[in-house]
Protein backbone atom coordinates (compact mmCIF):
# COMPACT_ATOMS: atom_id res chain seq x y z
CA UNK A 1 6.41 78.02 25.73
CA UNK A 2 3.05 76.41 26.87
CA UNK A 3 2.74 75.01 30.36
CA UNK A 4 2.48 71.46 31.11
CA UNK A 5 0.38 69.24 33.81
CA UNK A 6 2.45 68.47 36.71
CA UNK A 7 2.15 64.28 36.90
CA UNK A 8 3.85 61.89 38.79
CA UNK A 9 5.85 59.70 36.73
CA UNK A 10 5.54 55.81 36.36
CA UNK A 11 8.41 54.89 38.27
CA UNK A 12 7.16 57.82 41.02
CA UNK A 13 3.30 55.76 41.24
CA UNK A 14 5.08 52.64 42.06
CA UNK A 15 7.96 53.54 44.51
CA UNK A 16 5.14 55.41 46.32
CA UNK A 17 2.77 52.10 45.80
CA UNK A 18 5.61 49.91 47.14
CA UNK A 19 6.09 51.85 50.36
CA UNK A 20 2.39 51.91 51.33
CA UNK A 21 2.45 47.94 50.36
CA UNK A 22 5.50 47.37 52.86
CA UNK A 23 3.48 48.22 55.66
CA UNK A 24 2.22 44.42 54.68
CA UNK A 25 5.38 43.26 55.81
CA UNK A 26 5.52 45.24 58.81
CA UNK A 27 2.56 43.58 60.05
CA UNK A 28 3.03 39.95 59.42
CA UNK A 29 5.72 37.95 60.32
CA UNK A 30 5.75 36.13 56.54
CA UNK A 31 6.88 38.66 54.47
CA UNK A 32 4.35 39.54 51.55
CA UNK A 33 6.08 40.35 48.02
CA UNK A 34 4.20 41.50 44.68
CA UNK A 35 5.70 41.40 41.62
CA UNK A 36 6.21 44.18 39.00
CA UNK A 37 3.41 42.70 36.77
CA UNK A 38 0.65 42.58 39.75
CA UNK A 39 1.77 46.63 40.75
CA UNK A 40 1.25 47.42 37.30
CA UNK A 41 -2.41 45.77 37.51
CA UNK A 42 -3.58 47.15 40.39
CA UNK A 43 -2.09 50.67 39.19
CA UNK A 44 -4.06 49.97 35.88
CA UNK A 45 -7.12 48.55 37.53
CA UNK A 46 -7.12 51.21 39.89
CA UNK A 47 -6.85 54.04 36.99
CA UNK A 48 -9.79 52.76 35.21
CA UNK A 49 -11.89 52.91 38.39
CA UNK A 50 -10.85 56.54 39.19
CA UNK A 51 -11.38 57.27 35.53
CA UNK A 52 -15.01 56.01 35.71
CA UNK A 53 -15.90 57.83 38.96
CA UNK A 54 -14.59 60.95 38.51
CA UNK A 55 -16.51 63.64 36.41
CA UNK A 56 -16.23 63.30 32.46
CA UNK A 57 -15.03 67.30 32.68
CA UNK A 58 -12.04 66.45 34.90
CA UNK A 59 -10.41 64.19 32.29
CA UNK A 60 -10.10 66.22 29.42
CA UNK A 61 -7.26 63.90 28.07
CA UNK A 62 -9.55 61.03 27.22
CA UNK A 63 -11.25 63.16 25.03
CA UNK A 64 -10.68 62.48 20.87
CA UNK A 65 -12.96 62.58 17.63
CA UNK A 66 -12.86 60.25 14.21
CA UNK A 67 -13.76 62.20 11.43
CA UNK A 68 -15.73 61.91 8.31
CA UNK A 69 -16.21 58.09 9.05
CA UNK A 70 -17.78 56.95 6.07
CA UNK A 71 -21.05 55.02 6.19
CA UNK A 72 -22.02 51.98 4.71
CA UNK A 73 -25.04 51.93 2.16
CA UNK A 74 -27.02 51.25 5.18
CA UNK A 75 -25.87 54.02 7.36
CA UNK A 76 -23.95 52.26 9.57
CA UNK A 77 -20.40 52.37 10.99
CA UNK A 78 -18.58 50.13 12.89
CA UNK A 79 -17.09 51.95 16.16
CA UNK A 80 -13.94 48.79 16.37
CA UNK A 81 -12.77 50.82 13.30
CA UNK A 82 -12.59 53.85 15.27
CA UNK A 83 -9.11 55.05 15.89
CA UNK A 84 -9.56 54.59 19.77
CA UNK A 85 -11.25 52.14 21.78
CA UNK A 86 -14.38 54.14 23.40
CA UNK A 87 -14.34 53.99 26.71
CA UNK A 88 -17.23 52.93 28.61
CA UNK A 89 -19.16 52.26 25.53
CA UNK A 90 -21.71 53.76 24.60
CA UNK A 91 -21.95 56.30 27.64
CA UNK A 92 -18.27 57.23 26.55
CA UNK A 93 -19.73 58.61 22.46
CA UNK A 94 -20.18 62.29 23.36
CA UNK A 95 -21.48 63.71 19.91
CA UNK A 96 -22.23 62.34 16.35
CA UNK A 97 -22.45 64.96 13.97
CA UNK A 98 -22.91 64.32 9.95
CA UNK A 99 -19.72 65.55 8.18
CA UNK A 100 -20.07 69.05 6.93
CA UNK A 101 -23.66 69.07 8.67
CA UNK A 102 -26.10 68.89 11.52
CA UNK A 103 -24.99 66.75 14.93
CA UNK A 104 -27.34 64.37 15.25
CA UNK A 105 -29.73 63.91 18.73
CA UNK A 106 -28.22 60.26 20.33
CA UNK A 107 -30.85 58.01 20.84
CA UNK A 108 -31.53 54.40 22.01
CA UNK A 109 -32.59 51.22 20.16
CA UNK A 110 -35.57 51.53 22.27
CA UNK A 111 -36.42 54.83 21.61
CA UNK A 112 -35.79 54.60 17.40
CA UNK A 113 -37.79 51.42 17.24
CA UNK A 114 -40.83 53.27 19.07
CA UNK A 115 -40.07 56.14 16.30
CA UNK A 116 -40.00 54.00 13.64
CA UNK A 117 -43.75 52.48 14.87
CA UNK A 118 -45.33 55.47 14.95
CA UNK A 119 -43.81 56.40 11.35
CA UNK A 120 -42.11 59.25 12.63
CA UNK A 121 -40.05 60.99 9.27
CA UNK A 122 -36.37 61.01 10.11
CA UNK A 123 -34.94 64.21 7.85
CA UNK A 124 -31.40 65.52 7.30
CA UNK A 125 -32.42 68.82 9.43
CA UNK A 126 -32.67 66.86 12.70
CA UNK A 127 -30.94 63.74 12.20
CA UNK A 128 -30.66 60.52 14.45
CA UNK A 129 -27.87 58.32 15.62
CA UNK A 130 -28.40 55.37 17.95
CA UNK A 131 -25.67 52.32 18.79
CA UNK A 132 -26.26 49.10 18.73
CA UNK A 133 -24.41 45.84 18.81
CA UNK A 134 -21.25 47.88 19.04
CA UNK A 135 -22.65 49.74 15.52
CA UNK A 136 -23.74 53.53 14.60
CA UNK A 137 -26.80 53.68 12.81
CA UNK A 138 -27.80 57.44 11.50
CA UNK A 139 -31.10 57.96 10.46
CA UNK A 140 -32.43 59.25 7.78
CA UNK A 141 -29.51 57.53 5.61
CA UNK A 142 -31.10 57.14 2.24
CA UNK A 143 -27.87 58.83 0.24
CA UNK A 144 -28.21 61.81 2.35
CA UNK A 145 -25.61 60.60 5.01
CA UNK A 146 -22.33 59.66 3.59
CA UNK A 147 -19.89 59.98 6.43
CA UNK A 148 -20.23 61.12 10.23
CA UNK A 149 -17.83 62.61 12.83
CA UNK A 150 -17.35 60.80 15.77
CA UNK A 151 -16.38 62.22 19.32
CA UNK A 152 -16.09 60.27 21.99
CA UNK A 153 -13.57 59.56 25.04
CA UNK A 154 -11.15 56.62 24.58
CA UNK A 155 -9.84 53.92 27.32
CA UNK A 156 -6.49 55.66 29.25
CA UNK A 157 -3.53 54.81 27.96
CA UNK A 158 -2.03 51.62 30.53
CA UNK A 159 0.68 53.53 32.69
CA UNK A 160 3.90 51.35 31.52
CA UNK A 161 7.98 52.19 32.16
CA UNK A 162 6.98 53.72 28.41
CA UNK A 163 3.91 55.76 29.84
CA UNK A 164 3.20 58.17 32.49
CA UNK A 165 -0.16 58.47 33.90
CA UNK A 166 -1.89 61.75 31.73
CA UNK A 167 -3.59 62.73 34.15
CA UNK A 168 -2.75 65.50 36.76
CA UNK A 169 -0.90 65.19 39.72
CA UNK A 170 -4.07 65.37 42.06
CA UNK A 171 -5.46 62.15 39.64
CA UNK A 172 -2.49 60.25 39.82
CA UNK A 173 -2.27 60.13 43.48
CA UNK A 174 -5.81 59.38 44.10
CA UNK A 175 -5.31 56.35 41.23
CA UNK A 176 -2.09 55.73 43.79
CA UNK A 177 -4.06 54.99 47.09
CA UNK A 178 -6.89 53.20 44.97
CA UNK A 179 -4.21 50.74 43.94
CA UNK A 180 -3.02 50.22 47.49
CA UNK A 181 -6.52 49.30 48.82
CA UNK A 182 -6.11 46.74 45.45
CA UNK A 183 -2.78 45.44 46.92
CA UNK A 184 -3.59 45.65 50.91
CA UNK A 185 -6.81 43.47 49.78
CA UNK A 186 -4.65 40.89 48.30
CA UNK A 187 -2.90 40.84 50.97
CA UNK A 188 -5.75 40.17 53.26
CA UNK A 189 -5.57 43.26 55.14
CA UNK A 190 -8.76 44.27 54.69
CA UNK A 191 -8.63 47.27 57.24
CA UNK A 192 -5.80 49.08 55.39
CA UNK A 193 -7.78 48.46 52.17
CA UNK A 194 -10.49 50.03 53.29
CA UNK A 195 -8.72 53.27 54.00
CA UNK A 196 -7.51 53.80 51.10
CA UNK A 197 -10.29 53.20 49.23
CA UNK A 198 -12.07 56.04 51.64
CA UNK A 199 -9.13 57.86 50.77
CA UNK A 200 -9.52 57.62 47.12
CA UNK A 201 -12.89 58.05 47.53
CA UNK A 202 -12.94 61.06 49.49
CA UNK A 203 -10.81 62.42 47.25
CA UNK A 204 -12.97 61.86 44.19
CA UNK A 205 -15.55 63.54 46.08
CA UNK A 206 -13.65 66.92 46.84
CA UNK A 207 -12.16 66.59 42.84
CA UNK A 208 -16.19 65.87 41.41
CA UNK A 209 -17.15 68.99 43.76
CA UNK A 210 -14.77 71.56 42.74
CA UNK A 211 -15.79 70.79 39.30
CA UNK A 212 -19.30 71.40 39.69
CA UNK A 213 -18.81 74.51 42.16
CA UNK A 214 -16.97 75.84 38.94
CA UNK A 215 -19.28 74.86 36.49
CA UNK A 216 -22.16 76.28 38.40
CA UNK A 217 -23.45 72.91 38.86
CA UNK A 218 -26.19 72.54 41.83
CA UNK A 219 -26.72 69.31 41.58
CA UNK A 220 -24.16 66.37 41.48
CA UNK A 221 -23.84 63.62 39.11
CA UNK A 222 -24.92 60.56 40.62
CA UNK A 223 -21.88 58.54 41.26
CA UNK A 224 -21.60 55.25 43.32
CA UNK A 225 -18.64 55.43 45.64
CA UNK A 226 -19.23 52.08 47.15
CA UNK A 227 -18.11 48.78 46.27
């Protein structure tokens, strides 16, 4: 029987959220209530956030593929048809590869248009693939590319009563103390907010680290913890 991630349940994220949010009421006289809708946003705000900061390695579970997407006559292909809604489009398209074929080098507008000036030859040995306008365009496409596989990273799944955070334990509680600094900021308490967002923070930090110590990587990904 295959092992399984240890996470912390949806009811576990907010009874934990709920008891660093009392310490609202422990400060003021006028007590300060949330209701289960704005816990589930800042949870859901908050795992978006962490999502985005962390290291693309460290959430495994956002990765999917489409496959054999079929092309218009133009070689295009529209990614809302995509299964999944890519997260953090386009940064979140890992590889395009034509079906049964080469995996084409990503490229930007920018970039094809300069191509395209200096009548560079696009041929099905080294393809192209650039997005724009929320749309795939593979070059060459002159009935040489039909279809295309897609792999990308989708948006997490919103935790719900009918959906657990996927990520691991460690993830979960760092998306935990992200949506108290959320909560305490609603609530005007700026100074609690601010520690756990440094919590969260730090923690991506260590998490991002261990990663590249284990991947060998010397030099960090830039990544803006600041707001």
């Amino acid at each position: 029987m295959a092992a399984t991630a240890k996470v912390l349940t949806y009811t576990q994220m907010k009874d934990w959220l709920q008891i660093l949010l009392n310490q609202l009421n422990q400060a003021d006289s006028e007590p300060f209530e949330f209701t289960p809708a704005s816990t589930d946003l800042m949870i859901n705000t908050a795992q978006n956030k962490v999502a985005e900061l962390l290291d693309k390695g460290l959430l495994p579970e956002l990765e999917t593929s489409d496959l054999s997407k079929a092309l218009d006559a133009s070689g295009n292909y529209d990614t809302a048809s995509l299964t999944a809604i890519v997260y953090d489009s386009p940064l979140g398209i890992d590889r395009i590869r034509i079906s049964s074929g080469k995996f084409c080098e990503i490229t930007t507008f920018d970039e094809y248009t300069d191509m395209v000036n200096i009548d560079h030859t696009f041929v099905v040995t080294a393809p192209y693939a650039y997005l724009y306008g929320g749309t795939i365009h593979i070059e060459p496409n002159s009935g040489i590319a039909t279809s295309i596989d897609v792999y990308y990273r989708k948006e997490p799944t919103d935790i719900s009563s009918s959906a657990n955070c996927a990520f691991n334990i460690k993830i979960c509680e760092t998306i935990v103390h992200y949506a108290a600094s959320i909560g305490f900021e609603w609530g005007k308490d700026l100074e609690r907010s601010e520690r756990e967002r440094s919590l969260a923070f730090d923690e991506i930090a260590q998490m991002n680290k261990n990663y590249y110590d284990k991947i060998g990587v010397t030099e960090e990904t830039n990544v803006d913890l600041t707001e």
